[in-house]
C-alpha atoms as a PDB file:
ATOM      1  CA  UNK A   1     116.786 359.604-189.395  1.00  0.00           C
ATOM      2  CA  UNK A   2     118.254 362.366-191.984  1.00  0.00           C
ATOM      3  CA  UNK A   3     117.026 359.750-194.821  1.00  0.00           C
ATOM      4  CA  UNK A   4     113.174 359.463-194.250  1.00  0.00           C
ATOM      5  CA  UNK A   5     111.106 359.106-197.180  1.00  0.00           C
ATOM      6  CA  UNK A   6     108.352 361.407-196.527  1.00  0.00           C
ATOM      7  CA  UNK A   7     106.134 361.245-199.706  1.00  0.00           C
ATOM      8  CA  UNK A   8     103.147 364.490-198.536  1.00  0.00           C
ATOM      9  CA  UNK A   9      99.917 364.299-200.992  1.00  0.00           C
ATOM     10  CA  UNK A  10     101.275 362.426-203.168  1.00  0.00           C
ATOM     11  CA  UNK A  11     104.632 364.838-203.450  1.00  0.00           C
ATOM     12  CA  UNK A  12     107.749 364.187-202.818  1.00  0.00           C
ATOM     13  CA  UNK A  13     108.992 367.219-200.606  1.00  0.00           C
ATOM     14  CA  UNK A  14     112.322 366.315-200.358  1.00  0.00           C
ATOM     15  CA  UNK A  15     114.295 369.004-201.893  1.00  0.00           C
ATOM     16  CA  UNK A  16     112.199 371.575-200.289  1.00  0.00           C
ATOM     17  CA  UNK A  17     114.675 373.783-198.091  1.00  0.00           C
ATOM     18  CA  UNK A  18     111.964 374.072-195.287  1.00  0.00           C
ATOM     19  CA  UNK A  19     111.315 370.507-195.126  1.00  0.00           C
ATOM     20  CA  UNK A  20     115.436 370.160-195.012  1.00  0.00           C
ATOM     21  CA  UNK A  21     115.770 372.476-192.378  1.00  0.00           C
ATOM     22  CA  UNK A  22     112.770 370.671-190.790  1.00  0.00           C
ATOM     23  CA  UNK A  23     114.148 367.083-190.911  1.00  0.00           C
ATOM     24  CA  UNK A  24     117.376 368.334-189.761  1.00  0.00           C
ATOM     25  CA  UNK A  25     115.635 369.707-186.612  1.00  0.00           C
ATOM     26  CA  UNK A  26     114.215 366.505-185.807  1.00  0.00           C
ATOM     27  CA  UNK A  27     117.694 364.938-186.054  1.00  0.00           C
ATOM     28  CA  UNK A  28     118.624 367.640-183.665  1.00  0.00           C
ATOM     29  CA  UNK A  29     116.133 367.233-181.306  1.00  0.00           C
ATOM     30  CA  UNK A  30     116.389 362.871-181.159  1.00  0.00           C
ATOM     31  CA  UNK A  31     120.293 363.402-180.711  1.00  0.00           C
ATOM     32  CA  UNK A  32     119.680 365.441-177.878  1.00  0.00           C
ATOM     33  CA  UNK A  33     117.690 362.218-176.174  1.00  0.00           C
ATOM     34  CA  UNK A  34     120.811 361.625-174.750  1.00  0.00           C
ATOM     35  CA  UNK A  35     123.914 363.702-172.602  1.00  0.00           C
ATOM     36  CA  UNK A  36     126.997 365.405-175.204  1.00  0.00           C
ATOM     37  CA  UNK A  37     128.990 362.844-172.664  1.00  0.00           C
ATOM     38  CA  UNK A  38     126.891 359.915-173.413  1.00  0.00           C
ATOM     39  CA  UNK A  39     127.151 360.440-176.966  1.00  0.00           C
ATOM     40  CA  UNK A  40     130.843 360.625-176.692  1.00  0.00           C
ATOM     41  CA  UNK A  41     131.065 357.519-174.918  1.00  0.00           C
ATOM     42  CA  UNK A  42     128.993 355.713-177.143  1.00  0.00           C
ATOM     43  CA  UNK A  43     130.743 357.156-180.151  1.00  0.00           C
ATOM     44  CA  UNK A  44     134.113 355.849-178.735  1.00  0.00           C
ATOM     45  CA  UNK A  45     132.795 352.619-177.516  1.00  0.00           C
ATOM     46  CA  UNK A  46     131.531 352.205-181.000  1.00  0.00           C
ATOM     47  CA  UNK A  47     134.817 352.843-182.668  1.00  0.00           C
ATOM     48  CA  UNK A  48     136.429 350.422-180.585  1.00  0.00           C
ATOM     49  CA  UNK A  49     133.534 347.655-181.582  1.00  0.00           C
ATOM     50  CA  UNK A  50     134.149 348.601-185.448  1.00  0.00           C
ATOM     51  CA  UNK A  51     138.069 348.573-184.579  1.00  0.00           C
ATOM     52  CA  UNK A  52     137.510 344.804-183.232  1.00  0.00           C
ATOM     53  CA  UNK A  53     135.222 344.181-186.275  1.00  0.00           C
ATOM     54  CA  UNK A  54     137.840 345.026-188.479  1.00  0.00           C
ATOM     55  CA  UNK A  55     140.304 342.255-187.681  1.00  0.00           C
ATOM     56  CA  UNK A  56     138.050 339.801-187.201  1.00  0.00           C
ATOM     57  CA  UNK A  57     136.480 340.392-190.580  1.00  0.00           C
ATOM     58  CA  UNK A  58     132.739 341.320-189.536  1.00  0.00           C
ATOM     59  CA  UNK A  59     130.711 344.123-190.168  1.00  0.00           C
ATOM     60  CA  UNK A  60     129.778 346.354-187.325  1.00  0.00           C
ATOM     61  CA  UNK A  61     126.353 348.024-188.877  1.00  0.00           C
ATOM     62  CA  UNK A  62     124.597 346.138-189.061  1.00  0.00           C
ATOM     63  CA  UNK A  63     126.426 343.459-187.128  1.00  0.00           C
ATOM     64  CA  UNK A  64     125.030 340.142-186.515  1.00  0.00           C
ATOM     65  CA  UNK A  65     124.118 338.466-183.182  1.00  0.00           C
ATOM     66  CA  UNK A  66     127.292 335.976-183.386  1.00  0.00           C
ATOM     67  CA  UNK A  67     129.333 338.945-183.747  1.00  0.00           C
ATOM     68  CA  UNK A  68     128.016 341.519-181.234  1.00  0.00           C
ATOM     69  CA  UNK A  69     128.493 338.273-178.959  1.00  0.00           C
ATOM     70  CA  UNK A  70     131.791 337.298-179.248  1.00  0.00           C
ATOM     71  CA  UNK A  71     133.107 340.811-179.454  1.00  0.00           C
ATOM     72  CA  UNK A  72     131.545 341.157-175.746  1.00  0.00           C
ATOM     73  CA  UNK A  73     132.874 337.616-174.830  1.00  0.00           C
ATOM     74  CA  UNK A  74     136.588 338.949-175.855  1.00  0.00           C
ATOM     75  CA  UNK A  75     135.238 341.948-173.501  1.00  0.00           C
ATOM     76  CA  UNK A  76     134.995 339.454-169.913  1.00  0.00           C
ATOM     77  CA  UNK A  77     137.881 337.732-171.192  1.00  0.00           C
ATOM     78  CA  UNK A  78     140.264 340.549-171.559  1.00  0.00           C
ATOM     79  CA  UNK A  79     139.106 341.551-168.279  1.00  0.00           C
ATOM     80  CA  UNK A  80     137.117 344.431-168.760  1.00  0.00           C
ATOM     81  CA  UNK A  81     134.540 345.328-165.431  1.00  0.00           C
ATOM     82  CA  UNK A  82     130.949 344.348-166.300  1.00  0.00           C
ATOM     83  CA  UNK A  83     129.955 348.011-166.177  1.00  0.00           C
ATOM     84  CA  UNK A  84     131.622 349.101-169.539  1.00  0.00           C
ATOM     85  CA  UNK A  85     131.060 345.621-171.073  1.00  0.00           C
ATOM     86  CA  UNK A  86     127.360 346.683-170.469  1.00  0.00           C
ATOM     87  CA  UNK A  87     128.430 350.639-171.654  1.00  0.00           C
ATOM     88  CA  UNK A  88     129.790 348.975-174.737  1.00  0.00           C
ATOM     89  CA  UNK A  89     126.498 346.814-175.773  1.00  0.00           C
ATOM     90  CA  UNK A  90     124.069 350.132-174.980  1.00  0.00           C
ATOM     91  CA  UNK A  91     126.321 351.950-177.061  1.00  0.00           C
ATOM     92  CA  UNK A  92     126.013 349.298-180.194  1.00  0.00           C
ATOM     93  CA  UNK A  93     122.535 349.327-179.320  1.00  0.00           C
ATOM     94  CA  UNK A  94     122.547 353.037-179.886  1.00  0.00           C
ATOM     95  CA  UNK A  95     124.307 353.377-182.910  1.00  0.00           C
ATOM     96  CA  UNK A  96     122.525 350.690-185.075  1.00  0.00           C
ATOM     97  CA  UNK A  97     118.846 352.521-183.784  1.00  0.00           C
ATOM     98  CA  UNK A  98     120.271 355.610-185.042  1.00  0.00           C
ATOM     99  CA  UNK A  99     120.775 353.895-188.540  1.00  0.00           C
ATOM    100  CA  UNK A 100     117.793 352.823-188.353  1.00  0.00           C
ATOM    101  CA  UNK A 101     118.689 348.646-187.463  1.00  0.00           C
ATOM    102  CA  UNK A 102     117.328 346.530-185.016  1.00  0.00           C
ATOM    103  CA  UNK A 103     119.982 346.673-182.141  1.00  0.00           C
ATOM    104  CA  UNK A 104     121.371 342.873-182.169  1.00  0.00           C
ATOM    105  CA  UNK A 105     121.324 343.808-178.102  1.00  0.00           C
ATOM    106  CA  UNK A 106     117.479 343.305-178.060  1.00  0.00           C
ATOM    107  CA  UNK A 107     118.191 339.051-179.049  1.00  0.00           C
ATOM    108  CA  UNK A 108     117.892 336.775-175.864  1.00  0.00           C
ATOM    109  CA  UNK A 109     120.829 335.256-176.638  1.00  0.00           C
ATOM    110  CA  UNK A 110     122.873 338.838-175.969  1.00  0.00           C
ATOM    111  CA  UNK A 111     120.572 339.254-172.969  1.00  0.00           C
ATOM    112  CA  UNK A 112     121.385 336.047-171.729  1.00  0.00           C
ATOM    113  CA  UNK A 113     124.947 336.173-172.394  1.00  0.00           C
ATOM    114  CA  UNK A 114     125.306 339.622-170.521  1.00  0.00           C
ATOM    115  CA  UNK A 115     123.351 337.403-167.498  1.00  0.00           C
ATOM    116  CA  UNK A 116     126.775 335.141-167.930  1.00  0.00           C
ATOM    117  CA  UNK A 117     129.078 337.924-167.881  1.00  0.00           C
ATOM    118  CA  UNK A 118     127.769 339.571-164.978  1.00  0.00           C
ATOM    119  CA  UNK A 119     126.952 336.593-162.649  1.00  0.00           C
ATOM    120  CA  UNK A 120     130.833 335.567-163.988  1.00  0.00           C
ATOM    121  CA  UNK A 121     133.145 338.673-163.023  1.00  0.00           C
ATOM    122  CA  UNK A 122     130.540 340.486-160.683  1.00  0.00           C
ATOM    123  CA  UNK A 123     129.092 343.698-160.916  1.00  0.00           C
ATOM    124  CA  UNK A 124     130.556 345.592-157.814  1.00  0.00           C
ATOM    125  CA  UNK A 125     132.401 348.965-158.617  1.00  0.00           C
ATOM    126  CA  UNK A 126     135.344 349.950-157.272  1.00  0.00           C
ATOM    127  CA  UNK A 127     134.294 353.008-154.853  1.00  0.00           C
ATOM    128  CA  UNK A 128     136.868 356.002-154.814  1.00  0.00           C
ATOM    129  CA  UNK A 129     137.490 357.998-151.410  1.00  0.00           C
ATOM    130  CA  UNK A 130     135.432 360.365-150.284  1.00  0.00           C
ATOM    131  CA  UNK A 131     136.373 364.262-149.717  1.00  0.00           C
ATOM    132  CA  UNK A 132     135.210 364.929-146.659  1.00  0.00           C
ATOM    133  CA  UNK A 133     135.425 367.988-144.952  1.00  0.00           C
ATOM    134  CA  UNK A 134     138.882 366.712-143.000  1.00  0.00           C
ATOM    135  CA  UNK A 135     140.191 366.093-146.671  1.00  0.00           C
ATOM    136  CA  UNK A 136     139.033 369.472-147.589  1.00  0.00           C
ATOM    137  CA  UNK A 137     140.546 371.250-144.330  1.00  0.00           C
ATOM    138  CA  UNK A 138     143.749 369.508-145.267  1.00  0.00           C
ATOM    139  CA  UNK A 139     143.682 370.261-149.253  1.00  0.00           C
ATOM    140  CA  UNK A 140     142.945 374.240-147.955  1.00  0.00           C
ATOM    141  CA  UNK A 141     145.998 374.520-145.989  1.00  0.00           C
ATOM    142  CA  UNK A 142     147.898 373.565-148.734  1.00  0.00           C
ATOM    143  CA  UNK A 143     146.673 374.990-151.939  1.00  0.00           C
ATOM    144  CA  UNK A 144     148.516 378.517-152.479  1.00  0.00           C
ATOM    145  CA  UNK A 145     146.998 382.024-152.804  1.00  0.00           C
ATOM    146  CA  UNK A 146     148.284 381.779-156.719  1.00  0.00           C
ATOM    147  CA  UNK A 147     145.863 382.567-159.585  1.00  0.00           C
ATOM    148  CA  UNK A 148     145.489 378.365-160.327  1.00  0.00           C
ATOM    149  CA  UNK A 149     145.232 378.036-156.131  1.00  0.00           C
ATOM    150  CA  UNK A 150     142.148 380.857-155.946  1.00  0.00           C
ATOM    151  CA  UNK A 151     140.233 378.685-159.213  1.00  0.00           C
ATOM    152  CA  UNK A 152     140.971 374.935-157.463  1.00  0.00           C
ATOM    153  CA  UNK A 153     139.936 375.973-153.913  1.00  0.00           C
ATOM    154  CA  UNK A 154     136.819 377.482-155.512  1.00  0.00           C
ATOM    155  CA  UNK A 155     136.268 374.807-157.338  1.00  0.00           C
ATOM    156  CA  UNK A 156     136.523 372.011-155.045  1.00  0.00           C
ATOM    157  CA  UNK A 157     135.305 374.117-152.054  1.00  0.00           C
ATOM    158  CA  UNK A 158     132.337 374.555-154.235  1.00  0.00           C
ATOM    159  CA  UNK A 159     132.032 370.972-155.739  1.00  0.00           C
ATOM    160  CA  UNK A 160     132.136 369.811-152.170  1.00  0.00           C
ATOM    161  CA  UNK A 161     129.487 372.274-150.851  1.00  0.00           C
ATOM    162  CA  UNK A 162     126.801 372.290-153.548  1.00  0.00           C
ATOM    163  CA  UNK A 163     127.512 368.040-153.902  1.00  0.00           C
ATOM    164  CA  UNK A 164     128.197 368.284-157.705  1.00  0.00           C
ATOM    165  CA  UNK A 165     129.075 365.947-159.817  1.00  0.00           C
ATOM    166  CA  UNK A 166     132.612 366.872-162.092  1.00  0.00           C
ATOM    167  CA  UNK A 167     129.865 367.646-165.168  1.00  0.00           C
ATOM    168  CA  UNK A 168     127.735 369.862-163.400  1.00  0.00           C
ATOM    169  CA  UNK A 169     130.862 371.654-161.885  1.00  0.00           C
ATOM    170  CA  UNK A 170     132.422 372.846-165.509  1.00  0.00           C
ATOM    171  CA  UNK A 171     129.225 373.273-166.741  1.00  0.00           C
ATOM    172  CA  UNK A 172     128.385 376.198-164.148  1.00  0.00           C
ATOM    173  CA  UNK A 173     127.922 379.609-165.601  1.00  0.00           C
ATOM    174  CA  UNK A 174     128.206 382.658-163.903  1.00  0.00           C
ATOM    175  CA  UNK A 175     124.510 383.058-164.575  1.00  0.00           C
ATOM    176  CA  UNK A 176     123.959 380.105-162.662  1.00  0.00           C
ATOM    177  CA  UNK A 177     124.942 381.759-159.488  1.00  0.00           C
ATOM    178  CA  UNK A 178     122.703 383.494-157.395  1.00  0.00           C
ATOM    179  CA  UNK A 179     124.043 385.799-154.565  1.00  0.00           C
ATOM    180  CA  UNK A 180     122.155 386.313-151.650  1.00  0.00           C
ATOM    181  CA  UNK A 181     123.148 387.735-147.395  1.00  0.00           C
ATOM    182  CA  UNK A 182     123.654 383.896-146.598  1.00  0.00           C
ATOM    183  CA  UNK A 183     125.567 382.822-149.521  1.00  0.00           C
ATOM    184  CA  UNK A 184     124.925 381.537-153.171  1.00  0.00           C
ATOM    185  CA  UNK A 185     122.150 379.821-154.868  1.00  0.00           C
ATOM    186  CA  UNK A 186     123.742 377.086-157.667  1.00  0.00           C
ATOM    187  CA  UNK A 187     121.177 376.747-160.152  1.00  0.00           C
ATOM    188  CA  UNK A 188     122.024 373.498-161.955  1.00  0.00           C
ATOM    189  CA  UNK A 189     120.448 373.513-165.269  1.00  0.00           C
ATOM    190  CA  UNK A 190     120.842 369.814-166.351  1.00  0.00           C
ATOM    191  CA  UNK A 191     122.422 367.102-164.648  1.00  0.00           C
ATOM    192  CA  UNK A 192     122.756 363.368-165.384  1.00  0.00           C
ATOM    193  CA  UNK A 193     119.453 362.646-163.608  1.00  0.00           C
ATOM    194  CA  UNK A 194     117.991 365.415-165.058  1.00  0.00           C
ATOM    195  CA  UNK A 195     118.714 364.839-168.749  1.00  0.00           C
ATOM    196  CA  UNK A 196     115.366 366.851-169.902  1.00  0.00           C
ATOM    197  CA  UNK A 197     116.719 370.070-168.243  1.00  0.00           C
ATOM    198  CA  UNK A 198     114.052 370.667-165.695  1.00  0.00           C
ATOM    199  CA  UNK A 199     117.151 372.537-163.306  1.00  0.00           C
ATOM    200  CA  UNK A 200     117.655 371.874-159.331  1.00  0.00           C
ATOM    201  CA  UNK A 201     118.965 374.777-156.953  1.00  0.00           C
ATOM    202  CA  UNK A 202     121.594 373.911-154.039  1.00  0.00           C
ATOM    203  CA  UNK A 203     121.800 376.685-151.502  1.00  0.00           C
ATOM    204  CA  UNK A 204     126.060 377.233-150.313  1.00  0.00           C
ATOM    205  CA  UNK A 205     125.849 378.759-147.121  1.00  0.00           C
ATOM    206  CA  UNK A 206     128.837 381.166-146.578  1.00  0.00           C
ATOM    207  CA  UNK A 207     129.715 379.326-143.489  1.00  0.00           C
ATOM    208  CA  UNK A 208     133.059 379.275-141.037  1.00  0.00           C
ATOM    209  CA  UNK A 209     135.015 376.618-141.671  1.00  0.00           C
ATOM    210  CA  UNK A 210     135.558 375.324-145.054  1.00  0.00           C
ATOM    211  CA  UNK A 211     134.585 378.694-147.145  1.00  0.00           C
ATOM    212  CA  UNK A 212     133.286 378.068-149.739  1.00  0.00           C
ATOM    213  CA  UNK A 213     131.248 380.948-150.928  1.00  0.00           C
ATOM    214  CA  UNK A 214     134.504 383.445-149.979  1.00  0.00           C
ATOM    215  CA  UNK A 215     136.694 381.194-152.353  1.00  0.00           C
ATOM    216  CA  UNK A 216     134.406 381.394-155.248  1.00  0.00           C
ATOM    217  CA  UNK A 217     134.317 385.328-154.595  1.00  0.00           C
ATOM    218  CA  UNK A 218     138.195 385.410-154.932  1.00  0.00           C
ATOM    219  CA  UNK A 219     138.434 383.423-157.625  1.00  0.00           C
ATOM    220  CA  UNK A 220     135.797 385.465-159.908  1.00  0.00           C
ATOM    221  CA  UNK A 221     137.797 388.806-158.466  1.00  0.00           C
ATOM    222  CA  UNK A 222     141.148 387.770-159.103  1.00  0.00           C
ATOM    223  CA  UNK A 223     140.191 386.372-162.714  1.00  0.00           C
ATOM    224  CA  UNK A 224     137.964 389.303-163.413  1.00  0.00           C
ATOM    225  CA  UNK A 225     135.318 386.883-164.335  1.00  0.00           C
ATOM    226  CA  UNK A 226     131.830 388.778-164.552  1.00  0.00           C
ATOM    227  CA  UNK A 227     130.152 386.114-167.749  1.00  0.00           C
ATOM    228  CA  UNK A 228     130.707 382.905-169.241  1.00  0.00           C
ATOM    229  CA  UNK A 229     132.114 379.896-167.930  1.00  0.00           C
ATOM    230  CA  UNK A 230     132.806 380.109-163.955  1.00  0.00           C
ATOM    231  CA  UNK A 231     135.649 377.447-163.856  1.00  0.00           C
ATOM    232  CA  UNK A 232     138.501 377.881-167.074  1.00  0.00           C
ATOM    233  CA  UNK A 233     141.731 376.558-167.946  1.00  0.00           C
ATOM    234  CA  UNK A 234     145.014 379.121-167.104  1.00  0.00           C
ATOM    235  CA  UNK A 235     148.238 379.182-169.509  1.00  0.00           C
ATOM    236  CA  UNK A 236     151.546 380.378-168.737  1.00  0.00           C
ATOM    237  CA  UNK A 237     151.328 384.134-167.672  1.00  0.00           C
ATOM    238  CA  UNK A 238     148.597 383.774-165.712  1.00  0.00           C
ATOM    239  CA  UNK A 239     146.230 384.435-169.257  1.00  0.00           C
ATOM    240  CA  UNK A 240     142.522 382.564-168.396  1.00  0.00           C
ATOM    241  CA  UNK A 241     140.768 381.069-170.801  1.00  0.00           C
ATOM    242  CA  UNK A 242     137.295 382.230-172.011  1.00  0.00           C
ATOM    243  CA  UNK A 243     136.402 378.856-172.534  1.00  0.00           C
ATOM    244  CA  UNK A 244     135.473 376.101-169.404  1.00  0.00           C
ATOM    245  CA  UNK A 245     137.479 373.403-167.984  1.00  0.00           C
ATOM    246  CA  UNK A 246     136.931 369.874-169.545  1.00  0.00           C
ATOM    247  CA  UNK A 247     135.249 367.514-166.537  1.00  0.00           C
ATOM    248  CA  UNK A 248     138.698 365.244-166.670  1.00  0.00           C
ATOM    249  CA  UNK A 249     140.136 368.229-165.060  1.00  0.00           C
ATOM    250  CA  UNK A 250     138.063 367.853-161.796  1.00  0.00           C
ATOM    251  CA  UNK A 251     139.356 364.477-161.131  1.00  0.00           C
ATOM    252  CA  UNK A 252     142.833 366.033-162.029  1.00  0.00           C
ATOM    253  CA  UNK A 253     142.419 368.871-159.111  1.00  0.00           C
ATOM    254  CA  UNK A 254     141.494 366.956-156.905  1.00  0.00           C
ATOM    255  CA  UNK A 255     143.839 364.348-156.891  1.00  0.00           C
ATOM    256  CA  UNK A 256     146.809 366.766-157.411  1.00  0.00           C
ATOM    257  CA  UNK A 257     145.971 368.787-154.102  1.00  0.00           C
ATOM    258  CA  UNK A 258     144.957 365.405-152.000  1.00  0.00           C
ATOM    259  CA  UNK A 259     148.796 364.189-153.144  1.00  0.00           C
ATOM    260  CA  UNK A 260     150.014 367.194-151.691  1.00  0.00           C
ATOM    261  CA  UNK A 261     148.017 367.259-148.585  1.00  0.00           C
ATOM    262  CA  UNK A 262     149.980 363.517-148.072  1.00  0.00           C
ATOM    263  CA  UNK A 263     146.591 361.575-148.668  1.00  0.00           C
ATOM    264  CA  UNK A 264     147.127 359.035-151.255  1.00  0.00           C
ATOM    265  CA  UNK A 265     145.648 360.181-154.984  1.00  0.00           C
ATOM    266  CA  UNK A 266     144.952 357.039-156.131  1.00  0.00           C
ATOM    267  CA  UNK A 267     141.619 356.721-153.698  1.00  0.00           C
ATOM    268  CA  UNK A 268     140.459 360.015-155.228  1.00  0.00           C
ATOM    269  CA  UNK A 269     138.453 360.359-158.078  1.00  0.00           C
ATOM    270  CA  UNK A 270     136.144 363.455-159.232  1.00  0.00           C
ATOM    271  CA  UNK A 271     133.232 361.879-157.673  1.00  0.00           C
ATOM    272  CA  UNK A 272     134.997 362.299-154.009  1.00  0.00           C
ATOM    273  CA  UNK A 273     133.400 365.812-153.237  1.00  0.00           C
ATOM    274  CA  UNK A 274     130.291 364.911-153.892  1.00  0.00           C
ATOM    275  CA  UNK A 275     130.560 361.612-151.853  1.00  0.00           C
ATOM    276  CA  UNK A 276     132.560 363.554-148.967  1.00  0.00           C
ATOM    277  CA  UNK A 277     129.687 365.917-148.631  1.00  0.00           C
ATOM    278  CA  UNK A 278     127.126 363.045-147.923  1.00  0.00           C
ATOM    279  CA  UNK A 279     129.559 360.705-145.969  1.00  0.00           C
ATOM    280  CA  UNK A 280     130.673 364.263-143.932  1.00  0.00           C
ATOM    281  CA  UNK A 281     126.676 365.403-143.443  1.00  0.00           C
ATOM    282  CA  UNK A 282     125.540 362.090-142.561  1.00  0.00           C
ATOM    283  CA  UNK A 283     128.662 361.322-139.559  1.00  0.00           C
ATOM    284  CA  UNK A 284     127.661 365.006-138.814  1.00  0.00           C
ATOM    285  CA  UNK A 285     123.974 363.514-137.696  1.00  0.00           C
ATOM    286  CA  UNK A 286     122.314 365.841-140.318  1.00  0.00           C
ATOM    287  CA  UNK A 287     118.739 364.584-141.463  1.00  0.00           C
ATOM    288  CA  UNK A 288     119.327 362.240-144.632  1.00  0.00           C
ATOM    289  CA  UNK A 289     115.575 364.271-146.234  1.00  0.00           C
ATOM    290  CA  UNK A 290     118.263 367.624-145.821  1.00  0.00           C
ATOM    291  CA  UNK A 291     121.605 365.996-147.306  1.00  0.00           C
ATOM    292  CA  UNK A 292     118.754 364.885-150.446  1.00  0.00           C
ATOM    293  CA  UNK A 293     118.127 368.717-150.808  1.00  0.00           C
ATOM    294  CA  UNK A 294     121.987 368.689-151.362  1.00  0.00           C
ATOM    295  CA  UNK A 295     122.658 365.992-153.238  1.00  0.00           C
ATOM    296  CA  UNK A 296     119.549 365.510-154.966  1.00  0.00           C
ATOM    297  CA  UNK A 297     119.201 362.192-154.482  1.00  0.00           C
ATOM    298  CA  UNK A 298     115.982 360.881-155.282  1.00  0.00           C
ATOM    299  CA  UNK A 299     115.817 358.028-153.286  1.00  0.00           C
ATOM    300  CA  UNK A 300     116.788 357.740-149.430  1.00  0.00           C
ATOM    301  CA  UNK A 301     117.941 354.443-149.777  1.00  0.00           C
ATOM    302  CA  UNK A 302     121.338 355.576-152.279  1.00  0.00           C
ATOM    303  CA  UNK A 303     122.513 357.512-149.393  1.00  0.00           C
ATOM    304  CA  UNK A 304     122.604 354.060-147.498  1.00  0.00           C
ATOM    305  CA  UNK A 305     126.399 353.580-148.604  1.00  0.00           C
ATOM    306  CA  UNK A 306     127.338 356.889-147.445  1.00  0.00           C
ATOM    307  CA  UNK A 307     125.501 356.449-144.136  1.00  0.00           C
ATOM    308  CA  UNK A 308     127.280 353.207-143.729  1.00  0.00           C
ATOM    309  CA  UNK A 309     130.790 354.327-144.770  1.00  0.00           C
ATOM    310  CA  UNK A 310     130.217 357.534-142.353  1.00  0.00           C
ATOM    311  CA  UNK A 311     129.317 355.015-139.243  1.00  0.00           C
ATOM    312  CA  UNK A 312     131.698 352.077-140.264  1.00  0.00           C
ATOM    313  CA  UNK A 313     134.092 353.027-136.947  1.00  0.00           C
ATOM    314  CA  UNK A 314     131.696 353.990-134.464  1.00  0.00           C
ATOM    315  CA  UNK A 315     130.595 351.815-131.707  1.00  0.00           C
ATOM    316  CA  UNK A 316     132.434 348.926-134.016  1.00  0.00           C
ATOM    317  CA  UNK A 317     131.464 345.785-132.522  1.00  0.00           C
ATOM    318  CA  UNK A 318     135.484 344.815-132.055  1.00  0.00           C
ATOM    319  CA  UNK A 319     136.580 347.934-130.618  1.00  0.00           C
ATOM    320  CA  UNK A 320     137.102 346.697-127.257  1.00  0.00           C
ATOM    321  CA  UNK A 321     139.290 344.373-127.911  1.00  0.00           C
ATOM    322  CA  UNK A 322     141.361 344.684-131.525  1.00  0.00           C
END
């Protein structure tokens, strides 16, 4: 986009600074069509493309249909799950729009070839574990009252309350909290189905049992965190970091504390508060319109898995006799 020829009256504007500062803008503002993550994705995915390009002796920008389909062909043969074959074709489609190509992703041939692939090795994704609030109970009784213990049973005792994703829990500002008698107010400025910013708000009840709200409090007290970035990294001698925890760190927590809690941490993944909330509300009998408010799903039916996963045990049709 940074090249466009934009010839005004007959006068070629080009070197003006405003018009610089102007085009650079727009750049700015098209980038932003997508998530910082999805852009890193798609920037690595595309490295590994031009990597493969490399020593098979094709270009990558443009590349050619014959090449964008064999490189996904050595994709479902090296066993790679249909989901990031599919990442990896958005993310060449991506790259040769921004240079202004046509995407060799639009052809039939790719379309029908991704048909192949998926129909081939299947499209189901592996599901992690959920959190729920037994797993959390557990993980409680085990985390320490150390500096690192007061940040990861805030942050998972708030990931599991307010249903965020691992994103939406680094990104959290202290800004973003709102304290009121009952608890806090999360205001979630963007999220991954809100990629246009328009914000949500997830209400954390102090409650009883879990704590949430009283974790975050001791956390913030005990880091004498009053701005910036609610969940940080800590070094050696207990110094915290201005800056915010990456979102590999999440899945990091939680599977450290599950290990130590004796579940195993290879069903775990940063997703696993957010799906413990809905599998715990759900088994609880609360209304699936009020876990929505929570989770901010948009459609009732994507709690269905949840639902089922919370009511796979009771009244099982084999209980009386296995």
């Amino acid at each position: 986009m940074s090249n466009l020829p934009v010839p005004i009256g007959g006068r070629d504007v080009a070197h003006s600074t405003a018009f610089t500062e102007a085009v650079r803008s727009a750049v700015d503002y098209a980038l932003a069509e997508k998530s910082p993550a999805t852009r890193r994705a798609y920037a690595s995915d595309f490295r590994q493309f031009t990597a493969w390009c490399t020593e098979v002796g094709a270009d990558p920008l443009p590349a050619s249909i014959a090449t964008v389909a064999g490189y996904l062909a050595s994709l479902a043969d090296g066993g790679i799950k249909a989901s990031t074959i599919n990442r990896r074709a958005a993310a060449i489609a991506y790259h040769h729009v921004q240079a202004r190509h046509e995407p060799p992703t639009s052809a039939e041939a790719i379309k029908q070839l991704m048909r192949g692939i998926r129909r081939t090795i299947g499209t189901r994704v592996t599901q992690k574990a959920p959190a729920t609030d037994k797993v959390m109970k557990a993980i409680n009784k085990v985390i320490p009252d150390t500096l690192i213990g007061k940040r990861d049973r805030a942050l998972l005792g708030v990931g599991f309350a307010a249903a965020l994703r691992r994103s939406e829990i680094v990104a959290l500002d202290v800004n973003d909290l709102e304290r009121v008698l009952e608890g806090v107010i999360v205001h979630i400025r963007t999220s991954k189905t809100d990629q246009e910013g328009s914000g949500h708000v997830v209400a954390v009840p102090r409650g009883s049992k879990l704590g949430a709200v009283a974790a975050l409090e001791a956390w913030l007290a005990a880091a004498a965190i009053i701005d910036g970035p609610v969940f940080r990294s800590i070094a050696k001698g207990g110094h915290v970091s201005p800056l915010a925890l990456s979102d590999r760190s999440v899945a990091d927590i939680i599977k450290r504390w599950v290990a130590v809690a004796k579940f195993d941490p290879t069903l775990f993944s940063g997703h696993s508060m957010r799906a413990g909330f809905a599998t715990s509300a759900l088994a609880s009998g609360a209304d699936p319109f009020k876990v929505m408010d929570v989770t901010r799903h948009k459609d009732v039916s994507t709690l269905k898995i949840y639902d089922r996963r919370a009511k796979a045990f009771k009244d099982h049709a084999g209980k009386g006799f296995l």
